[in-house]
Protein backbone atom coordinates (compact mmCIF):
# COMPACT_ATOMS: atom_id res chain seq x y z
CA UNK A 1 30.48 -12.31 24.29
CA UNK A 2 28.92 -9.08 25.21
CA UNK A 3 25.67 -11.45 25.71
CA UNK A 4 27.96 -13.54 28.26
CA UNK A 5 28.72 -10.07 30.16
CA UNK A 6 25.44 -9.22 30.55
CA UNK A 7 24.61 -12.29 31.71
CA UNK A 8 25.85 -12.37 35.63
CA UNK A 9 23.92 -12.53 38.48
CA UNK A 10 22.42 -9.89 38.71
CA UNK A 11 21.35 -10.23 35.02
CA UNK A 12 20.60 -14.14 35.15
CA UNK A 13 18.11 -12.76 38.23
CA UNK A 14 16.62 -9.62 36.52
CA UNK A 15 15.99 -11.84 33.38
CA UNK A 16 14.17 -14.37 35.62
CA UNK A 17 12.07 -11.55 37.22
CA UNK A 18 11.43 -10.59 33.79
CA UNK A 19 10.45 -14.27 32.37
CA UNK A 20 8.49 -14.47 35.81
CA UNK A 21 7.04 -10.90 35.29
CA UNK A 22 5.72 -11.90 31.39
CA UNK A 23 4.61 -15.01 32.79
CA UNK A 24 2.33 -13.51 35.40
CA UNK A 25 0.60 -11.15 32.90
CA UNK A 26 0.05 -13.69 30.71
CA UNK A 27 -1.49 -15.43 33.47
CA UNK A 28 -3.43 -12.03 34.80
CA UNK A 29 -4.47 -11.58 31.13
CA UNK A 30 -6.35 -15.11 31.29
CA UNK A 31 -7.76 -14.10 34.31
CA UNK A 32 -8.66 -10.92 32.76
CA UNK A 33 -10.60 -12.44 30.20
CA UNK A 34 -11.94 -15.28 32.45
CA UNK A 35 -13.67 -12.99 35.03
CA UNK A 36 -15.06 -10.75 32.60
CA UNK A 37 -16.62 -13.65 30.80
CA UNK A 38 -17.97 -14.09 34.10
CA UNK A 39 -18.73 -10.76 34.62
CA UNK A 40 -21.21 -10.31 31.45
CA UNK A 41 -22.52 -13.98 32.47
CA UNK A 42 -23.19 -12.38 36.14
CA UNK A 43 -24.43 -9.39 34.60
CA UNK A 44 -26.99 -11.37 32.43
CA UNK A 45 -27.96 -13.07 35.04
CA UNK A 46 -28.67 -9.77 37.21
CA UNK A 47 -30.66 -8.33 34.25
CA UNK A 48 -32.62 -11.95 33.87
CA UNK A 49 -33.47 -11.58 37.73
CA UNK A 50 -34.11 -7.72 37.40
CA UNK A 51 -36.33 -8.09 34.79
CA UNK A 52 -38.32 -11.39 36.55
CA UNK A 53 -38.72 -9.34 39.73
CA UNK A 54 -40.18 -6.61 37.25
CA UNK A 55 -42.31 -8.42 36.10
CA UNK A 56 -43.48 -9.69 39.54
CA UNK A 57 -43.93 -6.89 40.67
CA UNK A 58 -46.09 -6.33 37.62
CA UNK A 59 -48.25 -9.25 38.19
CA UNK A 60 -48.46 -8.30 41.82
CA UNK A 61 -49.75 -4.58 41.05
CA UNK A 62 -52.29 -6.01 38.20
CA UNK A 63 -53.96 -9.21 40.85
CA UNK A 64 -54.08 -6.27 43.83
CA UNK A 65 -56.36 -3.83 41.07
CA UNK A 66 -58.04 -7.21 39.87
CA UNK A 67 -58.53 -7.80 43.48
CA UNK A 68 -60.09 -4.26 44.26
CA UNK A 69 -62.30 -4.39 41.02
CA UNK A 70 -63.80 -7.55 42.36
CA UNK A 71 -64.25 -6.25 45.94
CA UNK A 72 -66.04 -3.16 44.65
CA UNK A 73 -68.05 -5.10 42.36
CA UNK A 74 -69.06 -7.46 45.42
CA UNK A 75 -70.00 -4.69 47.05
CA UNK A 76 -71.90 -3.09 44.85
CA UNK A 77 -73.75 -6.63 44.73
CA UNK A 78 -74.21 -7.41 48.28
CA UNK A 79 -75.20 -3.53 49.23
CA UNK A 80 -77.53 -4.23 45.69
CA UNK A 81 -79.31 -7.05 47.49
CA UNK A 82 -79.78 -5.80 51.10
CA UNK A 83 -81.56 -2.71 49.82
CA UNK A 84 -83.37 -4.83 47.64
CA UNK A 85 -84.15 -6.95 51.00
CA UNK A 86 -85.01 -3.93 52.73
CA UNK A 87 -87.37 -2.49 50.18
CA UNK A 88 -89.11 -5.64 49.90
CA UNK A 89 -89.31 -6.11 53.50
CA UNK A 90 -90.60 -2.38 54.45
CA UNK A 91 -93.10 -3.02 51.76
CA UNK A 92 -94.11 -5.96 53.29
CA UNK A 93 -94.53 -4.46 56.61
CA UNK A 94 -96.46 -1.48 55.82
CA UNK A 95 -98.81 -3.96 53.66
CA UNK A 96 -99.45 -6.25 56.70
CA UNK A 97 -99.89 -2.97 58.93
CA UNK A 98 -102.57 -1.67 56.69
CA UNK A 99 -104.56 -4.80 56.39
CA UNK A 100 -104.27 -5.28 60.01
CA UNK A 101 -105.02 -1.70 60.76
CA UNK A 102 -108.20 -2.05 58.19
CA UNK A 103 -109.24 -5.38 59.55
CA UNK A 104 -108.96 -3.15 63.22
CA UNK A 105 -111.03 -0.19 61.67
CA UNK A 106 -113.74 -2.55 60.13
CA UNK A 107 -114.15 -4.52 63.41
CA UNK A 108 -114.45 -0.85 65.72
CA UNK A 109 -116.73 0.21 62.95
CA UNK A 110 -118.87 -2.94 63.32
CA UNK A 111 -119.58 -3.18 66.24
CA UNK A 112 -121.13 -0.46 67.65
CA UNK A 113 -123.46 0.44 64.14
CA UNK A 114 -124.73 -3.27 64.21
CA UNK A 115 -128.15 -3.79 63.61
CA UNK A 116 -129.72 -3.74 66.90
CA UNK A 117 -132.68 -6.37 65.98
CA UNK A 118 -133.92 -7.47 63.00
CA UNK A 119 -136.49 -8.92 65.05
CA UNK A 120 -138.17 -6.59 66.78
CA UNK A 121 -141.19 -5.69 65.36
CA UNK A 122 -142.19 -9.42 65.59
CA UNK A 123 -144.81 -10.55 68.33
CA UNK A 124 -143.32 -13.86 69.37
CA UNK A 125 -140.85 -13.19 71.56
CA UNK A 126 -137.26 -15.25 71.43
CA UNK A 127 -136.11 -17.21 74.65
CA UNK A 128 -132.78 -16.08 76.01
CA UNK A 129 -129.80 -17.93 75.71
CA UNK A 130 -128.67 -19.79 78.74
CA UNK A 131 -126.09 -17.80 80.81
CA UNK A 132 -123.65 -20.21 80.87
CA UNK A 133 -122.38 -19.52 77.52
CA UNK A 134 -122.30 -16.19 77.59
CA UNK A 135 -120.31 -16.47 81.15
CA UNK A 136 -117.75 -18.46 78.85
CA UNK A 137 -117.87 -15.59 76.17
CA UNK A 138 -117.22 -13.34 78.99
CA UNK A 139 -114.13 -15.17 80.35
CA UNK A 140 -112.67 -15.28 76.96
CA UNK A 141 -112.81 -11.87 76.14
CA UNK A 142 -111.42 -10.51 79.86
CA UNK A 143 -108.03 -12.50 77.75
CA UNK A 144 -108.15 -10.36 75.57
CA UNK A 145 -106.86 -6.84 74.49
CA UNK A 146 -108.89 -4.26 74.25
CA UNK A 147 -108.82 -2.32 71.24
CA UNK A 148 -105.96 -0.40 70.82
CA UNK A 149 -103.74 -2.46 72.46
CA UNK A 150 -105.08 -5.49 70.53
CA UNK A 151 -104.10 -3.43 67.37
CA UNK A 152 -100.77 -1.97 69.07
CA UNK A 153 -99.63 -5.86 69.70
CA UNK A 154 -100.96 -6.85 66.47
CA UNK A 155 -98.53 -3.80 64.81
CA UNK A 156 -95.72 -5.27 66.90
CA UNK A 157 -95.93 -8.98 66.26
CA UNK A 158 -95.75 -8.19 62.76
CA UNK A 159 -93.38 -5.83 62.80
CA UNK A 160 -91.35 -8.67 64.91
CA UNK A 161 -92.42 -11.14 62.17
CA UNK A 162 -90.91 -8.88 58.97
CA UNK A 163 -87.87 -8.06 61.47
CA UNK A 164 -86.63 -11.66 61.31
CA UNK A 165 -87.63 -12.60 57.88
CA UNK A 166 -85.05 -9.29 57.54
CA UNK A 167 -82.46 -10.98 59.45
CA UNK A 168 -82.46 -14.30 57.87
CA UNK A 169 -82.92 -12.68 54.57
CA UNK A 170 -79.63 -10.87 54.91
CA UNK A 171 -78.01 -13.33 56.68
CA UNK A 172 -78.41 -15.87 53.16
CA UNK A 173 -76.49 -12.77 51.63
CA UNK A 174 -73.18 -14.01 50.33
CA UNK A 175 -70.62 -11.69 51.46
CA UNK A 176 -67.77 -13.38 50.12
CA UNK A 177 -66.92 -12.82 46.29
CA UNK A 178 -66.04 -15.81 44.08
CA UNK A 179 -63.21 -16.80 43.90
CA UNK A 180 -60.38 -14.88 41.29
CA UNK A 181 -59.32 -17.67 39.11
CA UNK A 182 -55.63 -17.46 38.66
CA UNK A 183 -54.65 -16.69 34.86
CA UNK A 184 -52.85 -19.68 32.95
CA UNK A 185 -49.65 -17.92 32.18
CA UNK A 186 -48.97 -17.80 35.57
């Protein structure tokens, strides 16, 4: 009976509220455990990510150093062959200037030391050439140079000549490096 007296309105509704109230943490307690299932899943997930842009990041820094190793290398290549270029061509220069200059030097020191004669203490005398070759001979050398500046333009066709074997030499220079092949774990 005293359970009958208790049971009014007012307790009939507070007992409700109170079913309703243990029914709604019940429910918040499945929700409880269902969002922190979710939860750990999420945070795997952030620590899978984390640990993938990690290692990006990794991979990124370690191709950027590959990449720098290989530029110096190239670098060290290609400046490697245009001084070897260079070298070869300066030595080539100064080798054609010297023979040039020596070929100059012998031809200024023929001339005027020739022998004047062999001929002359002989008592037949020699007829003279006719004067139209020497007229020719003439008109060929007023073409010509005279001796320095035959040797000065000789200096600077060659030095012309070993100027663009330079430039096409160190234009066949590969500039570019090969290639970086990419690694198979990637």
């Amino acid at each position: 009976m005293m359970l009958l007296r208790l049971i009014n309105a007012q307790g009939i509704a507070g007992l409700a509220a109170s079913i309703c109230l243990a029914i709604l943490l019940v429910l918040q307690k499945g929700e409880t455990r269902h969002w922190r299932k979710q939860s750990a899943s999420f945070e795997q997930l952030y620590h899978s990510e984390h640990a993938a842009f990690a290692g990006t990041v990794a991979n990124y820094r370690a191709a950027a150093e590959q990449a720098r190793a290989a530029d110096q290398a190239n670098l060290a290549r290609v400046t490697a062959q245009q001084r070897a270029i260079s070298e070869r061509t300066s030595n080539d220069f100064e080798a054609r200037l010297a023979a040039a200059r020596s070929i100059a030097q012998r031809l200024r020191g023929e001339g005027p030391s020739a022998p004047a004669d062999s001929r002359a203490g002989r008592a037949a005398p020699v007829p003279a050439l006719p004067a139209t070759p020497s007229g020719a001979a003439q008109a060929a050398s007023q073409d010509r140079f005279p001796g320095q500046a035959a040797l000065t333009a000789t200096e600077q066709a060659i030095q012309l000549d070993e100027l663009i074997k330079w430039v096409r030499a160190q234009a066949k220079v590969d500039n570019n490096p090969p290639a970086v092949a990419s690694s198979p774990d990637r």
